[in-house]
Protein backbone atom coordinates (compact mmCIF):
# COMPACT_ATOMS: atom_id res chain seq x y z
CA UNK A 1 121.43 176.28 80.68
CA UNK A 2 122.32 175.35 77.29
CA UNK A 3 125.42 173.98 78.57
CA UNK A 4 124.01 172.24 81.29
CA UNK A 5 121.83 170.09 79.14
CA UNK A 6 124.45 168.94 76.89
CA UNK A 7 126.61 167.90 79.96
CA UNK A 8 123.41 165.57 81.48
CA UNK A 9 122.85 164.14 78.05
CA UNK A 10 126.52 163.40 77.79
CA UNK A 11 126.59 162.07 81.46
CA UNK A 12 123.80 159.72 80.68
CA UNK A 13 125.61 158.84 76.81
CA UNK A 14 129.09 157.91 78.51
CA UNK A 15 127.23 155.33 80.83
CA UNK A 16 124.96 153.75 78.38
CA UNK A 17 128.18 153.29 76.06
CA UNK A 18 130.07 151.73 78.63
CA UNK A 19 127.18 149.88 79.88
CA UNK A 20 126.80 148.27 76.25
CA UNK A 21 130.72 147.57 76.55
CA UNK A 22 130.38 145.55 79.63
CA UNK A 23 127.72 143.60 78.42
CA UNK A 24 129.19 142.69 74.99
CA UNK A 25 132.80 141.58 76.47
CA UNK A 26 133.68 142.74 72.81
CA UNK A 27 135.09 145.65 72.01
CA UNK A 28 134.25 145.75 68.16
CA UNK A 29 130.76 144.55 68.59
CA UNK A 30 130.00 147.03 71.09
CA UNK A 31 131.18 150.27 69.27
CA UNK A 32 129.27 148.78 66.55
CA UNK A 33 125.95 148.45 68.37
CA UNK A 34 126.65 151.82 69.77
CA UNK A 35 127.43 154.15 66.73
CA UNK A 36 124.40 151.99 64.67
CA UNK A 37 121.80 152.61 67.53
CA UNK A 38 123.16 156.29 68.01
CA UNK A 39 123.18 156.66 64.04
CA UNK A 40 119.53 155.55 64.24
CA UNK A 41 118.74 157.72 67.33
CA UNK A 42 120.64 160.65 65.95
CA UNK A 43 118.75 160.01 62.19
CA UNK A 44 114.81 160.35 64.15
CA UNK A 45 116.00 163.53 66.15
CA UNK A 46 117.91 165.28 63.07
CA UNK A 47 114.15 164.92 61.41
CA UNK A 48 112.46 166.71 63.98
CA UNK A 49 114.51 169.25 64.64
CA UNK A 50 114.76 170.21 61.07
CA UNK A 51 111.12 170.25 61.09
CA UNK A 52 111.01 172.43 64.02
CA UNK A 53 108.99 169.68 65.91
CA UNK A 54 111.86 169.08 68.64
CA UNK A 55 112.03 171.71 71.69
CA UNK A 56 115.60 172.73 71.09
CA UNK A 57 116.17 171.49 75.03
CA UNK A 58 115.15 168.08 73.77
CA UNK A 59 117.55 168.37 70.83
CA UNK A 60 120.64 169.80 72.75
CA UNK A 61 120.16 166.71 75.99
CA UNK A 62 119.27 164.35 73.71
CA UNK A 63 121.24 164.87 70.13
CA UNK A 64 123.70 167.09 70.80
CA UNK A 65 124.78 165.79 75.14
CA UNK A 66 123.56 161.81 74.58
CA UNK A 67 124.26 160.89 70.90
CA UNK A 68 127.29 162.67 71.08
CA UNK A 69 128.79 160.78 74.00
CA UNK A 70 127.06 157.50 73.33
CA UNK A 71 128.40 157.25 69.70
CA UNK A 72 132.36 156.34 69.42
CA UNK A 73 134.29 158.00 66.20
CA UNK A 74 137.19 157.82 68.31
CA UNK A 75 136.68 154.55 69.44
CA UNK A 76 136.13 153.01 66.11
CA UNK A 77 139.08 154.40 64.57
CA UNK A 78 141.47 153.19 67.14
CA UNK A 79 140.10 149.90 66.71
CA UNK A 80 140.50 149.83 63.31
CA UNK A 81 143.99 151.10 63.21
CA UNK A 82 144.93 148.35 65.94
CA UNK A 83 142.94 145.88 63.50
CA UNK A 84 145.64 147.35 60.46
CA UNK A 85 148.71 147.25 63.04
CA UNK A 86 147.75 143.17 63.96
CA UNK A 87 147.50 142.61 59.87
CA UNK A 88 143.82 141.23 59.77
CA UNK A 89 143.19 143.42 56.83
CA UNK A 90 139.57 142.27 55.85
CA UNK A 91 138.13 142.56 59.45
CA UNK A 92 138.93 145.74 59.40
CA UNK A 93 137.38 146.32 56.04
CA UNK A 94 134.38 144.90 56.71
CA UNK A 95 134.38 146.39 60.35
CA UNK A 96 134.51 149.78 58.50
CA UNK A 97 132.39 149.20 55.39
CA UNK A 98 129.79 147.71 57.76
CA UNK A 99 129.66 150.66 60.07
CA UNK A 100 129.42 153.02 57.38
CA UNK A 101 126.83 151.60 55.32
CA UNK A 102 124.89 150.09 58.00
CA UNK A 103 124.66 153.82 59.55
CA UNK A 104 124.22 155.95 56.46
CA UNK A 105 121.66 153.65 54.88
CA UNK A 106 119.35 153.40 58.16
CA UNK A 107 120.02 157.43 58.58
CA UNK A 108 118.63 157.70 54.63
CA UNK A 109 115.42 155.25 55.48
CA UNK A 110 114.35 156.91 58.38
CA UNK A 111 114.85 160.30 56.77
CA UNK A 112 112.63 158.89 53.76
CA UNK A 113 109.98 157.32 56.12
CA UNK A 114 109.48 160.13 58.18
């Protein structure tokens, strides 16, 4: 079951991030929007399962199966390599600097919040 539940979340992940990369026609912008959102998402759902408040079905469709899929490492670090390999050096800076701080600093705010 366990298994199960992780698939549908990841089913329904994969489609929302694609869905986001349709409707952004940009590739960079949409990962971004993706792993900040899922960051966010992810951040709320860490909270309360730490806290025992999440049924751990809840947790493994919805943190584990959707965040999981819907949020792009992979993604974002072939973009940034391709952003080294075509020299534009402070795009891919910021790109990563941005990501990272946007993600870990509204992660810490919710976890302080909450």
């Amino acid at each position: 079951m366990n298994l199960l539940l992780v698939a549908l979340g990841g089913f329904f992940g994969s489609i929302t991030r694609y869905n986001i990369s349709l409707n952004t026609e940009k590739r960079l912008i949409g990962t971004w929007t993706a792993n900040i959102s899922g960051s966010i998402l992810l951040g709320f759902l860490v909270h309360f399962h730490i806290n025992e408040t999440l049924p751990e079905w809840i947790w493994l469709f919805a943190g584990v199966g959707f965040c999981g899929a819907y949020t792009t490492f992979s993604t974002f670090g072939n973009e940034t390599l391709n952003l080294f390999l075509d020299k534009k050096y402070g795009t891919a800076f910021f790109y990563i600097l941005s990501t990272l701080i946007t993600a870990l600093f509204t992660v810490y705010i919710i976890m302080k919040i909450l």
